[in-house]
PDB file of N, CA and C in Angstrom:
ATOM      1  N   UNK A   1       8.226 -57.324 -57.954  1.00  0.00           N
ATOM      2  CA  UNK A   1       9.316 -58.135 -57.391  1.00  0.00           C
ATOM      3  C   UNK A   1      10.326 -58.489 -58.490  1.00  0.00           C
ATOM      4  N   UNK A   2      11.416 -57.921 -58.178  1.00  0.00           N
ATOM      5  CA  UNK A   2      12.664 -57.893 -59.429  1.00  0.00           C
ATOM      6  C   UNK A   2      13.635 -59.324 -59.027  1.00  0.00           C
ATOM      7  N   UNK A   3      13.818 -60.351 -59.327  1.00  0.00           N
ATOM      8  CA  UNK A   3      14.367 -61.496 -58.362  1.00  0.00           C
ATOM      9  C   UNK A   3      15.981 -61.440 -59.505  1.00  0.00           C
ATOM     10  N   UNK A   4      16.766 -61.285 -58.194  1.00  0.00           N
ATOM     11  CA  UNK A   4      17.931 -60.974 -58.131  1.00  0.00           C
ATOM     12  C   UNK A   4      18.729 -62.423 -59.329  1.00  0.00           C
ATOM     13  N   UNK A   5      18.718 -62.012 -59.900  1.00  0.00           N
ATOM     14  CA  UNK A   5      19.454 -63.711 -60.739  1.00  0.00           C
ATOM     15  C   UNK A   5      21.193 -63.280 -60.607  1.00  0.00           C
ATOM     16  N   UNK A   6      21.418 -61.686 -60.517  1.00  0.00           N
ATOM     17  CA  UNK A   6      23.204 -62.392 -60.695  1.00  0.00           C
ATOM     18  C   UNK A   6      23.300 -62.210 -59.466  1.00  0.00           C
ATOM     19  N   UNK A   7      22.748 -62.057 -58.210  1.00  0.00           N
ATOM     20  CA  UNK A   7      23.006 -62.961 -57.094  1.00  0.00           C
ATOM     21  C   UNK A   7      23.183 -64.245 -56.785  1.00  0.00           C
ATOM     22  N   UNK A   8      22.215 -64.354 -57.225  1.00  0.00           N
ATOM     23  CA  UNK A   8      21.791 -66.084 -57.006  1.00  0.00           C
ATOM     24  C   UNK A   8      22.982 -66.394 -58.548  1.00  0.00           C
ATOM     25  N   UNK A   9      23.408 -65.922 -59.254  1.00  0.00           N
ATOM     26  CA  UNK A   9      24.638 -66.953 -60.104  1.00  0.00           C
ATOM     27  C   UNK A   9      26.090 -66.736 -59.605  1.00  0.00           C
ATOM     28  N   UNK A  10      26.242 -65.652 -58.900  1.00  0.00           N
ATOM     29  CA  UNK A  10      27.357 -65.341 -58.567  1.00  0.00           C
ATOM     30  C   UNK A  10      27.407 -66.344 -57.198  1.00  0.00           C
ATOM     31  N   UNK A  11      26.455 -66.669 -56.480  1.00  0.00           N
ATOM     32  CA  UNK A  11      26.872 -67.331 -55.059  1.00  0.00           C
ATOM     33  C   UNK A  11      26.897 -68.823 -55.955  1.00  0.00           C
ATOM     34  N   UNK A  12      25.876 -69.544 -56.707  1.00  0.00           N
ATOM     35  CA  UNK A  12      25.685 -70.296 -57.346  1.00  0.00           C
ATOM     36  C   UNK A  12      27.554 -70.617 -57.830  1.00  0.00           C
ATOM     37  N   UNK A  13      27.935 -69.554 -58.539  1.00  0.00           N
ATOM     38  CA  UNK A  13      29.294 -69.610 -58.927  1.00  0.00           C
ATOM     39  C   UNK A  13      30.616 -70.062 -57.734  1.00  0.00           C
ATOM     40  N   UNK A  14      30.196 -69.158 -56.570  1.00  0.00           N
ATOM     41  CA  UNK A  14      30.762 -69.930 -55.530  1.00  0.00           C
ATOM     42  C   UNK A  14      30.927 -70.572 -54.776  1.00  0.00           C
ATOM     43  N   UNK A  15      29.500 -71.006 -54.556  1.00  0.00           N
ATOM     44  CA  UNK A  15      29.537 -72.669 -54.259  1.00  0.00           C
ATOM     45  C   UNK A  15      29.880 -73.278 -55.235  1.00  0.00           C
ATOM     46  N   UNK A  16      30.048 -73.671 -56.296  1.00  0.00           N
ATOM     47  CA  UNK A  16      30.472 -74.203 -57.463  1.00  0.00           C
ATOM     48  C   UNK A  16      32.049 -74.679 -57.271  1.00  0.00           C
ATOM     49  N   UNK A  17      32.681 -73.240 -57.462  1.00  0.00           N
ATOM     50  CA  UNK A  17      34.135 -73.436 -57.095  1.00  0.00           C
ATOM     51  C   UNK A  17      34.687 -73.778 -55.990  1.00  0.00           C
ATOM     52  N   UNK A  18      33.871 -73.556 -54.939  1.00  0.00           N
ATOM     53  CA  UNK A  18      34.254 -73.866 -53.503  1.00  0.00           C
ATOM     54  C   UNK A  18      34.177 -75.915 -53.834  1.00  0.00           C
ATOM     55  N   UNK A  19      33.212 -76.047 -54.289  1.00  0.00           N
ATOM     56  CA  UNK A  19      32.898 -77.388 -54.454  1.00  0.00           C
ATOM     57  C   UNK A  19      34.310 -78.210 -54.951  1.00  0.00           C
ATOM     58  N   UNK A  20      34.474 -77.696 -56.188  1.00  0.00           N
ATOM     59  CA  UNK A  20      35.323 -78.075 -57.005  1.00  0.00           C
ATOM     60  C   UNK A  20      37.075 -78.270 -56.363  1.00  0.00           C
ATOM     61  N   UNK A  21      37.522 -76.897 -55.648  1.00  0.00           N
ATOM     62  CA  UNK A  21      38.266 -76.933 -54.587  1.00  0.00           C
ATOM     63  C   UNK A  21      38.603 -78.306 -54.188  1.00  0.00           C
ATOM     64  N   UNK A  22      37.119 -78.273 -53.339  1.00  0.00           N
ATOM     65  CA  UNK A  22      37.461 -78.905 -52.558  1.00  0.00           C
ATOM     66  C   UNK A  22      37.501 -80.572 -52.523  1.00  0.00           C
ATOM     67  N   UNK A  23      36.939 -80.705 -53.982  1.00  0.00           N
ATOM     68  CA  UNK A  23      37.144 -81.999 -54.741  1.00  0.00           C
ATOM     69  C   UNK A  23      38.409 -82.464 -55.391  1.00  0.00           C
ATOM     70  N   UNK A  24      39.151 -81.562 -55.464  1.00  0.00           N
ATOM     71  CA  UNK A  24      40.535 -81.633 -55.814  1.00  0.00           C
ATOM     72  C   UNK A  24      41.781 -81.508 -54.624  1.00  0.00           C
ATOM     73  N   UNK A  25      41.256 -81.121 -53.665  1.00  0.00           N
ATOM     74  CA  UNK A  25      41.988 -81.086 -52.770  1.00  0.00           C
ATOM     75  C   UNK A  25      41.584 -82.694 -51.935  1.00  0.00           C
ATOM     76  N   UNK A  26      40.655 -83.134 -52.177  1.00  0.00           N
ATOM     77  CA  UNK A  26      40.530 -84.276 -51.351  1.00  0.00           C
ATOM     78  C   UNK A  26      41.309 -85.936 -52.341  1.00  0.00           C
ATOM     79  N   UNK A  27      40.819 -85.515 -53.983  1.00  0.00           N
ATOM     80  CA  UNK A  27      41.734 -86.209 -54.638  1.00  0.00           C
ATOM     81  C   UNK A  27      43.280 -85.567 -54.439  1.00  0.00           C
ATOM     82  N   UNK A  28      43.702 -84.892 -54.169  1.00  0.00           N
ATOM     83  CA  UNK A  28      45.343 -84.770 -54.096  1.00  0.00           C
ATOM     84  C   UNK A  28      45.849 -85.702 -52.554  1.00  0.00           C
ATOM     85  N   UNK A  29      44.620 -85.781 -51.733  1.00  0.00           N
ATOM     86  CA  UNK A  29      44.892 -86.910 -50.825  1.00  0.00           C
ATOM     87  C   UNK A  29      44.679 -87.606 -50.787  1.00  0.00           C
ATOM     88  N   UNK A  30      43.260 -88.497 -51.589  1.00  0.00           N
ATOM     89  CA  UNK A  30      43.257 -89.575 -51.846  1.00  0.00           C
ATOM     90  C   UNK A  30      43.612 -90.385 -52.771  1.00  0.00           C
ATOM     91  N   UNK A  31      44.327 -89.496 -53.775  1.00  0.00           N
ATOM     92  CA  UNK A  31      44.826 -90.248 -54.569  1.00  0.00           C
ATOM     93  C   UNK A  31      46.241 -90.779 -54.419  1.00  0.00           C
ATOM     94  N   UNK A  32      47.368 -90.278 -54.286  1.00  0.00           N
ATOM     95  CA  UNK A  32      48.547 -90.995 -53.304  1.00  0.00           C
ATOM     96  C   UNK A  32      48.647 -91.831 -52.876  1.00  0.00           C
ATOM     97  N   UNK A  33      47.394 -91.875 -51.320  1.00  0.00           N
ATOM     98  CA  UNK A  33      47.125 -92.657 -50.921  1.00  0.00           C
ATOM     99  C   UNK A  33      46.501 -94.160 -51.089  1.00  0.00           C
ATOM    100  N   UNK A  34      45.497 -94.257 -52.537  1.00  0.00           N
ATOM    101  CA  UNK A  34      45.376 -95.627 -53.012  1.00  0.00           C
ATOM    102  C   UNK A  34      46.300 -95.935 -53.915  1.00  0.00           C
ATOM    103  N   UNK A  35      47.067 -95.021 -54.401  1.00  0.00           N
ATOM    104  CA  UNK A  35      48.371 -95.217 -55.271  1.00  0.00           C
ATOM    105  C   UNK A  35      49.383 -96.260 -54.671  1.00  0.00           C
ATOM    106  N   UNK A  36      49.362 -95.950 -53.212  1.00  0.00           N
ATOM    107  CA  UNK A  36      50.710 -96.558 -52.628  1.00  0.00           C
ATOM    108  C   UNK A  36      50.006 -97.508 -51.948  1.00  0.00           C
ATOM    109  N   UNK A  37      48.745 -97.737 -51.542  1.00  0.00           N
ATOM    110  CA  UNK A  37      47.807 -99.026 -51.180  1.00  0.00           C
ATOM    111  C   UNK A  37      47.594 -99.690 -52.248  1.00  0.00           C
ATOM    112  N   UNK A  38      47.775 -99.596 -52.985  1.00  0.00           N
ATOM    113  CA  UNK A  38      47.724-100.708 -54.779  1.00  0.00           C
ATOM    114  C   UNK A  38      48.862-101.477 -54.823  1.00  0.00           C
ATOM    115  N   UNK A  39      50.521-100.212 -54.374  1.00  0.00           N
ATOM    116  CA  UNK A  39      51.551-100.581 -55.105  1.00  0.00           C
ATOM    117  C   UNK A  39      52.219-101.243 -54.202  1.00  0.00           C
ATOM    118  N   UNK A  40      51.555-101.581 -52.684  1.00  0.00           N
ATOM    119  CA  UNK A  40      52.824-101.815 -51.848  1.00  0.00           C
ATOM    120  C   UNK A  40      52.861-103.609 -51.683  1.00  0.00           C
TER     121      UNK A  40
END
Protein backbone atom coordinates (compact mmCIF):
# COMPACT_ATOMS: atom_id res chain seq x y z
CA UNK A 1 0.00 0.00 0.00
CA UNK A 2 1.78 3.16 -1.51
CA UNK A 3 -0.37 6.12 0.40
CA UNK A 4 -0.71 8.87 -1.91
CA UNK A 5 0.92 12.01 0.12
CA UNK A 6 0.97 14.58 -2.92
CA UNK A 7 -2.62 13.94 -3.08
CA UNK A 8 -3.49 14.38 0.13
CA UNK A 9 -0.97 17.86 0.02
CA UNK A 10 -2.19 19.10 -3.03
CA UNK A 11 -6.07 18.92 -1.84
CA UNK A 12 -4.62 19.79 1.70
CA UNK A 13 -3.18 22.87 -0.40
CA UNK A 14 -6.62 23.58 -1.58
CA UNK A 15 -8.52 23.59 1.07
CA UNK A 16 -5.94 25.77 2.52
CA UNK A 17 -6.35 28.46 -0.08
CA UNK A 18 -9.92 28.03 -0.51
CA UNK A 19 -9.89 28.75 3.31
CA UNK A 20 -7.81 31.67 3.16
CA UNK A 21 -10.02 33.15 0.20
CA UNK A 22 -12.46 32.99 1.84
CA UNK A 23 -11.21 34.64 5.03
CA UNK A 24 -10.32 37.58 3.20
CA UNK A 25 -13.19 37.94 1.37
CA UNK A 26 -15.34 37.93 4.49
CA UNK A 27 -12.82 40.55 6.15
CA UNK A 28 -13.19 42.84 2.99
CA UNK A 29 -16.89 42.81 4.34
CA UNK A 30 -16.54 42.89 7.60
CA UNK A 31 -14.23 45.11 7.91
CA UNK A 32 -15.92 48.39 6.36
CA UNK A 33 -18.56 47.48 7.99
CA UNK A 34 -17.26 47.83 11.79
CA UNK A 35 -15.20 50.66 10.37
CA UNK A 36 -18.28 52.76 9.75
CA UNK A 37 -20.14 51.16 13.00
CA UNK A 38 -17.16 52.63 15.18
CA UNK A 39 -17.09 55.90 13.17
CA UNK A 40 -20.65 56.92 12.88
Amino acid sequence: MDYDWDGVKTRRMKILKLGISLFIFAMTLVGPTMFLLHFR
